[in-house]
Protein backbone atom coordinates (compact mmCIF):
# COMPACT_ATOMS: atom_id res chain seq x y z
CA UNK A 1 0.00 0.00 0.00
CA UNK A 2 1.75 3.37 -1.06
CA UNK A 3 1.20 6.27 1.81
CA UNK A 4 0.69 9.35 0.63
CA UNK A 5 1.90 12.45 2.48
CA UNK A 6 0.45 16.08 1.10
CA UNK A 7 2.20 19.43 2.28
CA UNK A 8 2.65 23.04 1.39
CA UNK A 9 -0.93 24.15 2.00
CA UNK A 10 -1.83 27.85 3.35
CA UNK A 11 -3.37 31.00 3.50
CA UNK A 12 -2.61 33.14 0.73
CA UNK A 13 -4.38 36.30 -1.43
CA UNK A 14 -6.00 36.50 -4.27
CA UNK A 15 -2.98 36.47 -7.02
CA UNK A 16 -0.43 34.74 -4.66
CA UNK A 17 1.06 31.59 -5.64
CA UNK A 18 1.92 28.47 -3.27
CA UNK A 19 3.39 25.10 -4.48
CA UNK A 20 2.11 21.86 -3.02
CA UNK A 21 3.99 18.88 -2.71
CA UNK A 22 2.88 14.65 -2.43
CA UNK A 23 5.32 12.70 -0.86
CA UNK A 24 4.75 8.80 -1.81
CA UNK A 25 6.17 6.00 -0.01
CA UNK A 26 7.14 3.04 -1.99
CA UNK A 27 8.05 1.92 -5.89
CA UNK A 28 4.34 1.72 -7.31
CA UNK A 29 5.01 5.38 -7.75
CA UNK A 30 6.37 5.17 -10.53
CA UNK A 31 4.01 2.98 -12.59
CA UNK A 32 1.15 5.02 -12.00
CA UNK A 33 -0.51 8.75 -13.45
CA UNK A 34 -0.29 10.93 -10.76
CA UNK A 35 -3.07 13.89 -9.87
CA UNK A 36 -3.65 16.60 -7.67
CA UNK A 37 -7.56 16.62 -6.81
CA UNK A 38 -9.28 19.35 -4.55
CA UNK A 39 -12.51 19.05 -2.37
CA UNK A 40 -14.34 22.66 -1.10
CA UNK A 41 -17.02 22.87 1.20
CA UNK A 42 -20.23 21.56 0.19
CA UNK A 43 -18.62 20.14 -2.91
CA UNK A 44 -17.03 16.73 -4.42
CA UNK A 45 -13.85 15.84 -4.90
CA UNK A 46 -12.62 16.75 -8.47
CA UNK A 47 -9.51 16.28 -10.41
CA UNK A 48 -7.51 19.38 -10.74
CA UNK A 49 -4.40 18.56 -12.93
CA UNK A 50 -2.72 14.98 -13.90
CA UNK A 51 0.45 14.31 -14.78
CA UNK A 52 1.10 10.41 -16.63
CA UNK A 53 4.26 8.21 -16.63
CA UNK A 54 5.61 10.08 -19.45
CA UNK A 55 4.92 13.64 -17.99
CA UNK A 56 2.04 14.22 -20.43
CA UNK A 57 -0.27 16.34 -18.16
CA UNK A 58 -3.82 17.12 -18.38
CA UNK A 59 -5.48 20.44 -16.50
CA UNK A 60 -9.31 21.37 -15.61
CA UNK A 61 -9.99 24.16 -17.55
CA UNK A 62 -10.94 26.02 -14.13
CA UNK A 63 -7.05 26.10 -13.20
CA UNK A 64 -5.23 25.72 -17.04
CA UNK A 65 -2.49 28.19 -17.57
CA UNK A 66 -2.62 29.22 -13.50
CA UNK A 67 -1.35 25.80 -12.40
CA UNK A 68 1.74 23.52 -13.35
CA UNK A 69 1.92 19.89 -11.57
CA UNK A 70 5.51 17.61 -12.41
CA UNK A 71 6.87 14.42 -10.72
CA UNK A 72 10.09 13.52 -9.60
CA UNK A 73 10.40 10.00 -9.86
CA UNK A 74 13.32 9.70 -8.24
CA UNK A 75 11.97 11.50 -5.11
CA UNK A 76 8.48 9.85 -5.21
CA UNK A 77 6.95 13.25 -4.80
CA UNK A 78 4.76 14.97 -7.56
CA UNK A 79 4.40 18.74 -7.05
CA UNK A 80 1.61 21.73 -7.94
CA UNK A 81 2.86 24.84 -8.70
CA UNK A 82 -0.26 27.32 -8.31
CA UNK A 83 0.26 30.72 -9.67
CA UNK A 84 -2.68 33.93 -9.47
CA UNK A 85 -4.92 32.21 -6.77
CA UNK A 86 -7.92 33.16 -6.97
CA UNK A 87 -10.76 32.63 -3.76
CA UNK A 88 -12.60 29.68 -5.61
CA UNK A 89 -9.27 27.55 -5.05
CA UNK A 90 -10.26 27.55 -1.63
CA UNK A 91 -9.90 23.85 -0.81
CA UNK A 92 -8.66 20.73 0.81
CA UNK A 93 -6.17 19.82 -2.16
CA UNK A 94 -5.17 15.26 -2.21
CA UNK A 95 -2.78 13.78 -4.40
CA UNK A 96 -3.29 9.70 -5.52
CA UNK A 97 -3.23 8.07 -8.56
CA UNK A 98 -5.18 8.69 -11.28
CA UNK A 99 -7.82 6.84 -11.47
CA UNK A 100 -7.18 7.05 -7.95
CA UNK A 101 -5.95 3.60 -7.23
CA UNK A 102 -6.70 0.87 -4.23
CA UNK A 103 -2.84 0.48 -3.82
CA UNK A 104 -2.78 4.32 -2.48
CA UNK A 105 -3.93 5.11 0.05
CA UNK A 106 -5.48 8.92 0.66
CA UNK A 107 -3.55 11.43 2.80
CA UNK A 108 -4.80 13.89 5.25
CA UNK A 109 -4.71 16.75 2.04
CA UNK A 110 -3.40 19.85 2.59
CA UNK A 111 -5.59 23.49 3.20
CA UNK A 112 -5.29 25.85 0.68
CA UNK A 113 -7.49 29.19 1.73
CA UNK A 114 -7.05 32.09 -0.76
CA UNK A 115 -8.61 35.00 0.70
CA UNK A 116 -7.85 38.98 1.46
């Protein structure tokens, strides 16, 4: 079972940037497509940006061209780069597999509150 470990969360304002990382334990890692998904109040989960095996990546159109996500293989740790925030980012941001995956297991997320 790969552990997944979220971090880099915060409070930030409205065109502020933060970068999130995913720490994943273990060598399924590496086999798998890789997303960052988000989940605000009230609301479901939903699949923010994706990044495959071969670093093709795929964004929701709500965060293309404001947010970057890459892997490191080597460190087991894919990574969200998230440039003008705006307040509708506001959310609990996860990281798994994507389709998320039975071998992963979800993390706590990380809190991302854009607000002035």
């Amino acid at each position: 079972q790969v552990q997944l470990v979220e971090s880099g969360g915060g409070v930030v304002q409205p065109g502020g940037s933060l970068r999130l990382s995913c720490a994943a334990s273990g060598s399924l890692f590496i086999r798998y497509a890789m997303g960052w998904y988000r989940q605000a109040p009230g609301k479901q989960r939903e699949l923010v940006a994706r990044a495959t095996t071969g670093f093709s990546t795929y964004y929701a159109d709500s965060v293309k061209g404001r947010f970057t996500i890459s892997r490191d293989n080597a460190k087991n740790t894919i990574y969200l780069q998230m440039n003008s925030l705006k307040p509708e980012d506001t959310a609990v941001y996860y990281c798994n597999a994507n389709p998320p995956s039975t071998f992963f297991t979800w993390g706590q997320g990380t809190q991302v509150t854009v607000s002035s």
